[in-house]
C-alpha atoms as a PDB file:
ATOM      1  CA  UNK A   1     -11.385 -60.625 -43.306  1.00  0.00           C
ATOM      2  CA  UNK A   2      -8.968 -63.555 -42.974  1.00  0.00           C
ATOM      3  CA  UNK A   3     -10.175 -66.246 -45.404  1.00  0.00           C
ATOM      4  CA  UNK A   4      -8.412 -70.111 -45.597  1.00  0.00           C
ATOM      5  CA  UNK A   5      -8.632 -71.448 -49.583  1.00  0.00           C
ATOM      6  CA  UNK A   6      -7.671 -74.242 -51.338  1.00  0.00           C
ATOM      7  CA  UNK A   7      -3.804 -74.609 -52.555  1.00  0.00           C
ATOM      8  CA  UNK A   8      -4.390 -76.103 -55.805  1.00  0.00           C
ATOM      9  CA  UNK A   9      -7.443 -74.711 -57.074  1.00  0.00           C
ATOM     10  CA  UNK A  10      -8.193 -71.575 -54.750  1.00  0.00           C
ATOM     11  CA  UNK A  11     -11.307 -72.313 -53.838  1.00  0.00           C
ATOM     12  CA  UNK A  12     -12.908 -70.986 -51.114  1.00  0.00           C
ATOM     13  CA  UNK A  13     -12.992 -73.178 -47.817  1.00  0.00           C
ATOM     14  CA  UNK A  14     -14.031 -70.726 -44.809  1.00  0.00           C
ATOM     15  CA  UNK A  15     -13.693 -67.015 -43.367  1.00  0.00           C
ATOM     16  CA  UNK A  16     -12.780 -65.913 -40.172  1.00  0.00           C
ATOM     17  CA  UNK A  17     -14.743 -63.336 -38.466  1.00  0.00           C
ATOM     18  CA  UNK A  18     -14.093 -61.286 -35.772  1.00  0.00           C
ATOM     19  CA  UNK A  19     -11.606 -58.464 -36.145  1.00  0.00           C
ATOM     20  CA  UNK A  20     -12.063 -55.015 -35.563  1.00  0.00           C
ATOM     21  CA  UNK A  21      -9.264 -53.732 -37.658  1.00  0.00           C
ATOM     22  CA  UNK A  22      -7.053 -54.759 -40.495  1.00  0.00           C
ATOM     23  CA  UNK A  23      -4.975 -58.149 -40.600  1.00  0.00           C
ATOM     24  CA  UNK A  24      -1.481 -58.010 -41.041  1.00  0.00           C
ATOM     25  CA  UNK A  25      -0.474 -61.819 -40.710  1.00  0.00           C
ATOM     26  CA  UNK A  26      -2.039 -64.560 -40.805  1.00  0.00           C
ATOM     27  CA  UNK A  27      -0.216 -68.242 -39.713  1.00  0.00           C
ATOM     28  CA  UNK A  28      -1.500 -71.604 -40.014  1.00  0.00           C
ATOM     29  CA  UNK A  29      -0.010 -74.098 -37.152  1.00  0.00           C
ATOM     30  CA  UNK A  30       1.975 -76.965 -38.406  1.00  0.00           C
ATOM     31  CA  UNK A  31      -0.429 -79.802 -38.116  1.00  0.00           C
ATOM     32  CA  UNK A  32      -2.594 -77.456 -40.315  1.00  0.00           C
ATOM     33  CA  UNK A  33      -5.170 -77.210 -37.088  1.00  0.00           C
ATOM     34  CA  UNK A  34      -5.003 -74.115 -35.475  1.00  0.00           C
ATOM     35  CA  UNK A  35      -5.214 -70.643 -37.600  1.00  0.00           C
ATOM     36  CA  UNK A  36      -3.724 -67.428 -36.095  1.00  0.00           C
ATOM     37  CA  UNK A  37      -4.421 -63.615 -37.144  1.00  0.00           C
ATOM     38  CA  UNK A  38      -2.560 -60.029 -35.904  1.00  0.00           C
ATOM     39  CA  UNK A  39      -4.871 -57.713 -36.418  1.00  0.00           C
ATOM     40  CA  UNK A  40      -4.893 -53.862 -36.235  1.00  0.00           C
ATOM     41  CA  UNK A  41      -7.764 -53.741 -33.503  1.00  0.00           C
ATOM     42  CA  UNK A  42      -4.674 -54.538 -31.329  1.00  0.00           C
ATOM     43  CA  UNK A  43      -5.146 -58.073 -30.570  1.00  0.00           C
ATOM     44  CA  UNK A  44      -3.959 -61.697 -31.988  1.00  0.00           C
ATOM     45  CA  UNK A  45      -6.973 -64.523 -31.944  1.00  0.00           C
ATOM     46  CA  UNK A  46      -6.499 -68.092 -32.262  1.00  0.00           C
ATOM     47  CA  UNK A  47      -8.974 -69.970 -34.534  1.00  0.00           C
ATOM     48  CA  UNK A  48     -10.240 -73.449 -35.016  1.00  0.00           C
ATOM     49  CA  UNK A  49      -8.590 -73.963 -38.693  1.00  0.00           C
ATOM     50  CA  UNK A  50     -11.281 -76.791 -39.376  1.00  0.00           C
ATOM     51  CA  UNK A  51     -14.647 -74.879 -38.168  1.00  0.00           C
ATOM     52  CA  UNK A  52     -13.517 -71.069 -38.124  1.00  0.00           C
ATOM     53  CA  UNK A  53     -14.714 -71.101 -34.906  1.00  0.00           C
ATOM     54  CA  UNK A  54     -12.496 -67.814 -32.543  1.00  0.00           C
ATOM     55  CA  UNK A  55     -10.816 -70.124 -29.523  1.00  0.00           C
ATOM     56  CA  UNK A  56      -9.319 -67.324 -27.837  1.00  0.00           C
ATOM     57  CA  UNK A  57      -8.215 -63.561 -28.029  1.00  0.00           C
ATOM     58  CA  UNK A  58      -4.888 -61.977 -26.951  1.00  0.00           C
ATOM     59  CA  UNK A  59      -4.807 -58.083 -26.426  1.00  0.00           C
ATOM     60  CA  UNK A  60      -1.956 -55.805 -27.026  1.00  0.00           C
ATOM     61  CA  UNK A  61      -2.045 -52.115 -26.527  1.00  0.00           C
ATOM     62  CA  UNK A  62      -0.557 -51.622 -29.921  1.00  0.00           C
ATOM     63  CA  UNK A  63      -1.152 -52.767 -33.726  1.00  0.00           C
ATOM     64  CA  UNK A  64       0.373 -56.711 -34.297  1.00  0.00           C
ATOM     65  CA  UNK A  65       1.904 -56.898 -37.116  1.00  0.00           C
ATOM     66  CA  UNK A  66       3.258 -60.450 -37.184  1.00  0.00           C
ATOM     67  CA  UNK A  67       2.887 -64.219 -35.327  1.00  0.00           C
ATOM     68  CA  UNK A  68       4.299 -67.438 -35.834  1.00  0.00           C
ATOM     69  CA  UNK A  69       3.209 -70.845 -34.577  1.00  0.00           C
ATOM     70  CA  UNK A  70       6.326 -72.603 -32.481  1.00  0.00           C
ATOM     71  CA  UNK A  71       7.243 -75.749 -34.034  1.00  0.00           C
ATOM     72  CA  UNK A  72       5.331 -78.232 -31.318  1.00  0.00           C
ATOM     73  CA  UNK A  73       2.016 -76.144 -31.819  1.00  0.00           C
ATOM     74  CA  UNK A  74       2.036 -75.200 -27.883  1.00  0.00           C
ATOM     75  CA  UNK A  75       3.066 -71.694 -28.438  1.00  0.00           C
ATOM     76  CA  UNK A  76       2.559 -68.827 -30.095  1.00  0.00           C
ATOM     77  CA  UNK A  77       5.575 -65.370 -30.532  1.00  0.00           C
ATOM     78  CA  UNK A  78       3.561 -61.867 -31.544  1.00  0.00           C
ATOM     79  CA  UNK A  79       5.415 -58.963 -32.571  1.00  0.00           C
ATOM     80  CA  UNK A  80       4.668 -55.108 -33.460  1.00  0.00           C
ATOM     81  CA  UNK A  81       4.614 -51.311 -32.974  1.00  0.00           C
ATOM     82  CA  UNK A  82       5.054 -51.911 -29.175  1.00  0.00           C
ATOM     83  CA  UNK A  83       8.604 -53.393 -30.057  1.00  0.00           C
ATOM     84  CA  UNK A  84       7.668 -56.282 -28.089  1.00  0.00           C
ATOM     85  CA  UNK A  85       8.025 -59.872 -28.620  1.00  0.00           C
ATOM     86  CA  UNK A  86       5.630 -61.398 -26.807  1.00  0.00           C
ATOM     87  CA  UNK A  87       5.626 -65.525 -26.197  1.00  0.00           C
ATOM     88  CA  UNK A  88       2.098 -67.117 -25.097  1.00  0.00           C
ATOM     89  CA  UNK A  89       1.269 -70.778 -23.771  1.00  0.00           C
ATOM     90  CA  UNK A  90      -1.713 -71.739 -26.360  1.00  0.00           C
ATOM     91  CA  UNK A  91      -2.193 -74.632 -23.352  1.00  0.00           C
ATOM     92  CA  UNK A  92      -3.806 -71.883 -21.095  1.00  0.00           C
ATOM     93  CA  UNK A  93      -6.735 -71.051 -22.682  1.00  0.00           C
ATOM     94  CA  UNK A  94      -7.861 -68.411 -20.639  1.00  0.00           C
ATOM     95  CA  UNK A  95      -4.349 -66.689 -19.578  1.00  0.00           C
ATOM     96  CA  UNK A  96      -4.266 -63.399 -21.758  1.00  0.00           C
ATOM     97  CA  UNK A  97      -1.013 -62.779 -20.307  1.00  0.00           C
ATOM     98  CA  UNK A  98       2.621 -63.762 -22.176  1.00  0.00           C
ATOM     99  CA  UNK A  99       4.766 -65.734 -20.099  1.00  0.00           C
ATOM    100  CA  UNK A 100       7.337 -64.001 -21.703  1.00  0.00           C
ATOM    101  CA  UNK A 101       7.904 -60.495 -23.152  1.00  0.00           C
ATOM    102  CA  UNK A 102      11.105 -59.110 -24.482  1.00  0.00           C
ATOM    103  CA  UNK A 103      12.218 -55.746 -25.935  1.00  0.00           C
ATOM    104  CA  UNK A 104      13.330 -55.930 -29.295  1.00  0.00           C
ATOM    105  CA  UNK A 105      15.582 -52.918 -28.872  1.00  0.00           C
ATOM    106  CA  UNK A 106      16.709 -51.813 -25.125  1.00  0.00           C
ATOM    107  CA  UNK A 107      17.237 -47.906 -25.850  1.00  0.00           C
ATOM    108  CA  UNK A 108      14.331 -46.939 -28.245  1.00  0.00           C
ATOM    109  CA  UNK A 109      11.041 -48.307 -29.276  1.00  0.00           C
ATOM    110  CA  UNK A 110      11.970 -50.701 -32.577  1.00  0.00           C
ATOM    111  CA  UNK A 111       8.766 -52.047 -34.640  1.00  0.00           C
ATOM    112  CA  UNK A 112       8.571 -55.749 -34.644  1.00  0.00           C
ATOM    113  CA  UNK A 113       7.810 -56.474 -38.634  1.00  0.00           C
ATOM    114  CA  UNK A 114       8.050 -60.168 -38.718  1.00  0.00           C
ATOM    115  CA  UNK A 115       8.794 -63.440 -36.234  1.00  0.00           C
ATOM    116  CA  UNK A 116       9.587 -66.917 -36.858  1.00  0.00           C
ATOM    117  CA  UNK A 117      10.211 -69.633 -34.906  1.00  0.00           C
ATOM    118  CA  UNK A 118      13.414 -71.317 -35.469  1.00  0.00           C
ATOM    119  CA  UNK A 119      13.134 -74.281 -33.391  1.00  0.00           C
ATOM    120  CA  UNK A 120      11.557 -75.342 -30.101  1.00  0.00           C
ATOM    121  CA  UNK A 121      13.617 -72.538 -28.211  1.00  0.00           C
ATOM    122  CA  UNK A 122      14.718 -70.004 -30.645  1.00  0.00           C
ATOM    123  CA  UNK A 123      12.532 -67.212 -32.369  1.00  0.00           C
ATOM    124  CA  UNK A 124      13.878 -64.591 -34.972  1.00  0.00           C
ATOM    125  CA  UNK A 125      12.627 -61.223 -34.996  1.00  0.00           C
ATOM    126  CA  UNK A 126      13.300 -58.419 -37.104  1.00  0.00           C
ATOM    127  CA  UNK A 127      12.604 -55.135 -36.823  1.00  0.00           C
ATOM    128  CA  UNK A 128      12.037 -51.773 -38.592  1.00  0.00           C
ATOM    129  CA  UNK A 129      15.589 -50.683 -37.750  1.00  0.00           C
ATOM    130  CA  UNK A 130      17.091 -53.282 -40.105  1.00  0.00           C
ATOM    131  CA  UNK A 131      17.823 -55.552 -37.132  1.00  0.00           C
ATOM    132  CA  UNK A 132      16.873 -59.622 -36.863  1.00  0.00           C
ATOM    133  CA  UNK A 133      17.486 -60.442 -33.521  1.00  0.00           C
ATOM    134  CA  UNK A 134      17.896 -64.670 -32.547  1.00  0.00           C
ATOM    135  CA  UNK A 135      16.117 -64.530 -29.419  1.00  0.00           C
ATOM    136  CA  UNK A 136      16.251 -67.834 -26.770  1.00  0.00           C
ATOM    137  CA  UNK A 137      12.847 -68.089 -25.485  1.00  0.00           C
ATOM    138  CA  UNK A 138      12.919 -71.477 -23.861  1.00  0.00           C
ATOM    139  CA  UNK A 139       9.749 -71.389 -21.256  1.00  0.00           C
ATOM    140  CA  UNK A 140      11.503 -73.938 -18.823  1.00  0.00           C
ATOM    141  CA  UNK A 141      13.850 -71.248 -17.810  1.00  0.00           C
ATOM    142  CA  UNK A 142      13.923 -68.615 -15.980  1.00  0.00           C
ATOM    143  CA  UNK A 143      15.273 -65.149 -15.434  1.00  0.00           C
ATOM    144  CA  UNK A 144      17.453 -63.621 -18.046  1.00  0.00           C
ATOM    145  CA  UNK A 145      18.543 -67.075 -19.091  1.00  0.00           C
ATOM    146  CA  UNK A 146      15.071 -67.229 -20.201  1.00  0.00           C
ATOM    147  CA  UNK A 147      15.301 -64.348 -23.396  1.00  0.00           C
ATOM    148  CA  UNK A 148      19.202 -64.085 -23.662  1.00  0.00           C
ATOM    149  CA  UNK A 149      19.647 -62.412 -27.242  1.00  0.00           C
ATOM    150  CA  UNK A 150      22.005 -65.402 -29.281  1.00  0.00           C
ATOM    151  CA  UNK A 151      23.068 -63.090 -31.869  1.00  0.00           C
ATOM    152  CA  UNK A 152      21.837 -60.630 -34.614  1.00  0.00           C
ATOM    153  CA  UNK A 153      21.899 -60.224 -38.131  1.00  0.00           C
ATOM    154  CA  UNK A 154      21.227 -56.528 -39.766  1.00  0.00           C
ATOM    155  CA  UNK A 155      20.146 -55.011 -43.300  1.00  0.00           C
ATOM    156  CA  UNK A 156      20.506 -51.768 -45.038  1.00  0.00           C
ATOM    157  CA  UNK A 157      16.575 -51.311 -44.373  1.00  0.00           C
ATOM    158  CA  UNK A 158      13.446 -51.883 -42.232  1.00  0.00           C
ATOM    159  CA  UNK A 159      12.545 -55.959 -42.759  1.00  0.00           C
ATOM    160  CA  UNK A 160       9.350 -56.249 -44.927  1.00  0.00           C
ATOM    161  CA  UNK A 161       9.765 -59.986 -45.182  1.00  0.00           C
ATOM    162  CA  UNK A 162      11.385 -62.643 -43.790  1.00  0.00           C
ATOM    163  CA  UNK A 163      11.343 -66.219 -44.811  1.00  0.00           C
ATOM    164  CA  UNK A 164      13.186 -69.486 -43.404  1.00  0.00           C
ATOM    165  CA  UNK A 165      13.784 -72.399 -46.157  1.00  0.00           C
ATOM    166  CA  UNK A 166      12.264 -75.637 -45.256  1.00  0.00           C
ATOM    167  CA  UNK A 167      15.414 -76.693 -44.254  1.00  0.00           C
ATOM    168  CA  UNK A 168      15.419 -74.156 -41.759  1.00  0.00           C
ATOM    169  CA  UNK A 169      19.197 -73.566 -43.136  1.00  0.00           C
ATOM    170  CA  UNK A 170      18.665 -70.430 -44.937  1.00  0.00           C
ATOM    171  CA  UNK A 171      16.867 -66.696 -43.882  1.00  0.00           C
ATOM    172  CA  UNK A 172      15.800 -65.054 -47.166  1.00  0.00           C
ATOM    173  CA  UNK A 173      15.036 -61.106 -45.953  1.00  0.00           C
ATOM    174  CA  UNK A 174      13.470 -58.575 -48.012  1.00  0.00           C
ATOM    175  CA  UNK A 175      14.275 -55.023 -47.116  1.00  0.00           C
ATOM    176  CA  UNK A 176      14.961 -51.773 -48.837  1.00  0.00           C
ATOM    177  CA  UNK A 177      15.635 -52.247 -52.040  1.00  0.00           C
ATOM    178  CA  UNK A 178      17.635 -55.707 -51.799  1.00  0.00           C
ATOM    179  CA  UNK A 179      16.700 -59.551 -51.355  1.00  0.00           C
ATOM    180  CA  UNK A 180      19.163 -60.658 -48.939  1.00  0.00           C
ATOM    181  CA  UNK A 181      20.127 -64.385 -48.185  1.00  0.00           C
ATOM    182  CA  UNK A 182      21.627 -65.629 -44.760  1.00  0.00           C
ATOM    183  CA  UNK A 183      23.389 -68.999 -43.005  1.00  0.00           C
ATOM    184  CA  UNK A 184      20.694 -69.533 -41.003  1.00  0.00           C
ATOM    185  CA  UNK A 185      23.275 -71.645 -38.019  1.00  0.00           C
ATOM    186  CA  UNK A 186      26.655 -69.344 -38.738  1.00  0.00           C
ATOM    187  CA  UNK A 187      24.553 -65.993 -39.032  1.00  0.00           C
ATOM    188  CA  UNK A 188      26.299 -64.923 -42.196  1.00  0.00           C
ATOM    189  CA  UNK A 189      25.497 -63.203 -45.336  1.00  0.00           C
ATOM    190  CA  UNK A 190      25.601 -65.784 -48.262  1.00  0.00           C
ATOM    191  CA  UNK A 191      24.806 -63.371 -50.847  1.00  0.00           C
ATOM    192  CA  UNK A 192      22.185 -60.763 -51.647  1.00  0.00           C
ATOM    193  CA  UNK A 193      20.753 -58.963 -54.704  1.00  0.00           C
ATOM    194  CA  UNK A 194      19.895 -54.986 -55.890  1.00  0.00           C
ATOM    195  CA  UNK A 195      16.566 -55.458 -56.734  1.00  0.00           C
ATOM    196  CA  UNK A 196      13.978 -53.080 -59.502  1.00  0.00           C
ATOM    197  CA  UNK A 197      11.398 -52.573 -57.121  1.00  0.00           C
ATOM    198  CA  UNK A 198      11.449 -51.716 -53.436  1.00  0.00           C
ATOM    199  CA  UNK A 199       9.873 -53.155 -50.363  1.00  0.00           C
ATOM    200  CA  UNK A 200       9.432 -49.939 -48.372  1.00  0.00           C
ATOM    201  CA  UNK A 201       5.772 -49.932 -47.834  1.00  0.00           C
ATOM    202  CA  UNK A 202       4.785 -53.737 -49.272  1.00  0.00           C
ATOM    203  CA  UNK A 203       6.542 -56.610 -50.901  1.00  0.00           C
ATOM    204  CA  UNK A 204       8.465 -60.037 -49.852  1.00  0.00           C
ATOM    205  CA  UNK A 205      10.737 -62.733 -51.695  1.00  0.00           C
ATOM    206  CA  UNK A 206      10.670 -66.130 -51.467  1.00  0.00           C
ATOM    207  CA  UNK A 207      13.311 -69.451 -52.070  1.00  0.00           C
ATOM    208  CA  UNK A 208      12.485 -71.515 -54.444  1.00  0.00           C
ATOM    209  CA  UNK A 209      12.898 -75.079 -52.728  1.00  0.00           C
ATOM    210  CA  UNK A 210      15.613 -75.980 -54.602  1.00  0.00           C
ATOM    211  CA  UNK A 211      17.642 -73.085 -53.500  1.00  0.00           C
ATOM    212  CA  UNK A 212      18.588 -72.119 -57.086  1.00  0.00           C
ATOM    213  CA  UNK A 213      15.691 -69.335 -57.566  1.00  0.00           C
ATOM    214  CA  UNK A 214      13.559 -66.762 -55.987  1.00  0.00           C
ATOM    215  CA  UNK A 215      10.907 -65.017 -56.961  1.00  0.00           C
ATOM    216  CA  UNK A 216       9.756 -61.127 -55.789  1.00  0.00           C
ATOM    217  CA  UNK A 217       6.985 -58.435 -55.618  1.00  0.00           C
ATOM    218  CA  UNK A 218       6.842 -55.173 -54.470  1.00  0.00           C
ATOM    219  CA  UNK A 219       6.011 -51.446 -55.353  1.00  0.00           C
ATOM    220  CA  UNK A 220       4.701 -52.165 -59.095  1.00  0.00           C
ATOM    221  CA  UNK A 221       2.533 -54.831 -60.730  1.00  0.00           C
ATOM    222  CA  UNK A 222       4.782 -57.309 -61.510  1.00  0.00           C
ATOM    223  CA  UNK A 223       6.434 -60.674 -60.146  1.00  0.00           C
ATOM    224  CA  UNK A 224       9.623 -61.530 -61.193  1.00  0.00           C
ATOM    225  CA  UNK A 225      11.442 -64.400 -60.785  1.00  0.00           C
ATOM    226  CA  UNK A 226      15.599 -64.379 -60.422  1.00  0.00           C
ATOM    227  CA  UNK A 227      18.964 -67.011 -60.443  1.00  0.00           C
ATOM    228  CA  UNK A 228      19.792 -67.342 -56.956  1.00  0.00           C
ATOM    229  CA  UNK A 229      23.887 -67.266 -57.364  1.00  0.00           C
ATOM    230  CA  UNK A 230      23.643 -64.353 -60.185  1.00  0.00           C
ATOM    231  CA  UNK A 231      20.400 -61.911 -59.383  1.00  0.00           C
ATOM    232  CA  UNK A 232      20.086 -62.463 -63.116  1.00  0.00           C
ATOM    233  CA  UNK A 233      15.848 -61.891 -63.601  1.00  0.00           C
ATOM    234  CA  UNK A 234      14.910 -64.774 -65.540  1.00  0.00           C
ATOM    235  CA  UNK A 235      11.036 -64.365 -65.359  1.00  0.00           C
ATOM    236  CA  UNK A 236       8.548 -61.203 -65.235  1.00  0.00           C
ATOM    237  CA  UNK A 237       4.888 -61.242 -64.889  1.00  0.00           C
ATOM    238  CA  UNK A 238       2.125 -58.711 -65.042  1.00  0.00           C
ATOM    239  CA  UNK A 239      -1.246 -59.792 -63.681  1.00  0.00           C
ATOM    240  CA  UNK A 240      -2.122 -57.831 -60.373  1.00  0.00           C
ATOM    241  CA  UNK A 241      -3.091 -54.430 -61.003  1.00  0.00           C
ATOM    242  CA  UNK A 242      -2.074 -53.226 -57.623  1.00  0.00           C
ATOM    243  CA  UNK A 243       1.000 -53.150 -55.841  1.00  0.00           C
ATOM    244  CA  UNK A 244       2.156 -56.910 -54.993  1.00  0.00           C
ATOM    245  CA  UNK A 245       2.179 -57.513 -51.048  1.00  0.00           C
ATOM    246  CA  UNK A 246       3.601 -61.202 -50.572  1.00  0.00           C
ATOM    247  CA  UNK A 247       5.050 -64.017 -52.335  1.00  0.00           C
ATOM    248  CA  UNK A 248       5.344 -67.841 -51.208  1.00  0.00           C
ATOM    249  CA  UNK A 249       6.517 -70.697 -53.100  1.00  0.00           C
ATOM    250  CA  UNK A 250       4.642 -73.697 -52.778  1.00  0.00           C
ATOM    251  CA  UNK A 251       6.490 -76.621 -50.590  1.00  0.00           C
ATOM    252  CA  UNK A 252       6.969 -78.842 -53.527  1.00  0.00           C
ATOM    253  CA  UNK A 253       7.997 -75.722 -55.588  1.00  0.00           C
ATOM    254  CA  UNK A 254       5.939 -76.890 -58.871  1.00  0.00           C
ATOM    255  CA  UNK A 255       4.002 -73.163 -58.098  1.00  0.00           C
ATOM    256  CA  UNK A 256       3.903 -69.806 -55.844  1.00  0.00           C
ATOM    257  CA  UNK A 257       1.034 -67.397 -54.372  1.00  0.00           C
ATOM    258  CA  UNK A 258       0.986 -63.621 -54.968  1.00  0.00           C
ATOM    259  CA  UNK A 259      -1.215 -61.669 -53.277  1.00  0.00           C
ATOM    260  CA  UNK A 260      -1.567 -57.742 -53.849  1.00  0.00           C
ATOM    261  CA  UNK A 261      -3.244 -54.590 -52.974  1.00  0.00           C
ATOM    262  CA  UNK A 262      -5.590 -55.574 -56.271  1.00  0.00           C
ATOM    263  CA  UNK A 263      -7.729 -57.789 -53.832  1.00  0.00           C
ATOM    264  CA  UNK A 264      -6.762 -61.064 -55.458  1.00  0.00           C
ATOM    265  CA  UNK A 265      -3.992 -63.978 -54.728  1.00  0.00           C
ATOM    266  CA  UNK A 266      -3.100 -65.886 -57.783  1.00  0.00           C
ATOM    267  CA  UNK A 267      -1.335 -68.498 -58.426  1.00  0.00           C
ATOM    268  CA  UNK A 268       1.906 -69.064 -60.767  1.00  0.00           C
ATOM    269  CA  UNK A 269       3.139 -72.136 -62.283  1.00  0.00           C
ATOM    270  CA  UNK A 270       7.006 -72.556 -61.998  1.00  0.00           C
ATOM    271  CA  UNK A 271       8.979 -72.750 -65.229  1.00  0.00           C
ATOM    272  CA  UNK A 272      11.666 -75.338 -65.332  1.00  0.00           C
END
């Protein structure tokens, strides 16, 4: 089950309750109010972040692997093995149905592995083909206008993780065996890095804040940390004793989260 902790400390604050199946994302809104799962039991349910109270439940006919909060908090963009990105107004409460639903792939069905809102009209969504698709889904238009694809960035590999810098300037993708970086505005490559591990079945990189630093996890037990400009690993560490599943550097960048297959999430301090 979904559980919310403290940053600093880890401490337990609360569990959410209610899925039938396992949970492949979990997303916090910006104002830090609103907590949203994607769950195997095909369906995505919106949660009272403060009480762990369910709000409401959206069914898919499919497993959800990913959601993302839009950056007002008024809307919500699910992805998964449908190959669907669905957009829904969190302002109707009781309307199950998107008001928008694109395919991520016209020809053939494409796995939706991760979305992210890039502003108020623009979500990214990658897929298991190697594709991230920039996707206008501005709800006061209509017709095709409505989901015209802006553009589309691709990777060797099916997208295992996909983080935008605070910024919102730069797309750090992990996929295959290589951490790739992107121009988030010019959709180009700025550089990207062979890797020791894969991220086939689990794994993710993250930006340090700074933007001169990532760390990684993926098929063994270690984290690593490596220069952003070189892929030079400065940093390895062995803790989990299963395969790591996600990395996030904190905000401020003084730590990161690790969480792995070992049941646990712990928490690194950054070297200077």
């Amino acid at each position: 089950m979904p559980m919310l902790r403290d940053a600093k400390t880890g401490d337990w604050i609360g569990t959410f309750a209610g899925h039938k199946g396992a949970v492949w994302s979990c997303r916090l809104d910006p104002l830090g109010l609103l907590a949203g799962t994607a769950s195997g039991d095909f369906s995505v349910k919106i949660w009272d972040a403060i009480t762990g109270s369910s709000l409401f439940t959206y069914p898919h006919k499919h497993i959800v692997k990913t959601l993302d909060f839009s950056p007002d908090s008024k809307y919500i963009a699910t992805g998964g093995h449908e190959g669907l990105l669905r957009v829904f107004d969190l302002r109707k409460e009781k309307e199950e149905t998107p008001i928008l639903t694109i395919k991520q792939n016209g020809e053939k069905t494409v796995t939706i592995t991760k979305c992210n809102w890039l502003n108020a009209t623009t979500v990214l969504a990658a897929g298991s083909d190697g594709s991230i698709n920039y996707w206008n889904v501005d709800p006061k238009h209509e017709g095709e206008e409505q989901h015209r694809l802006m553009g589309t960035l691709k990777v060797d590999a099916e997208v295992r993780d996909m983080e935008l810098s605070k910024d919102f300037k730069t797309l750090t993708v992990a996929a295959g065996t290589k951490v790739y970086f992107f121009d988030v505005e010019n959709k180009s490559l700025l550089c990207s890095h062979q890797m020791p591990i894969h991220f086939r079945d689990e794994g993710g990189a993250s930006l340090h804040p700074d933007g001169k630093k990532f760390v990684a996890g993926g098929s063994d037990l270690w984290v690593r940390v490596f220069d952003y400009e070189t892929g030079t690993e400065l940093e390895c560490h062995k803790g989990h004793h299963g395969p790591v599943r996600c990395v996030r550097y904190d905000p401020d960048g003084k730590t990161y989260a690790t969480g792995s297959e070992d049941g646990t999430i712990r928490l690194w301090k950054t070297d200077p």
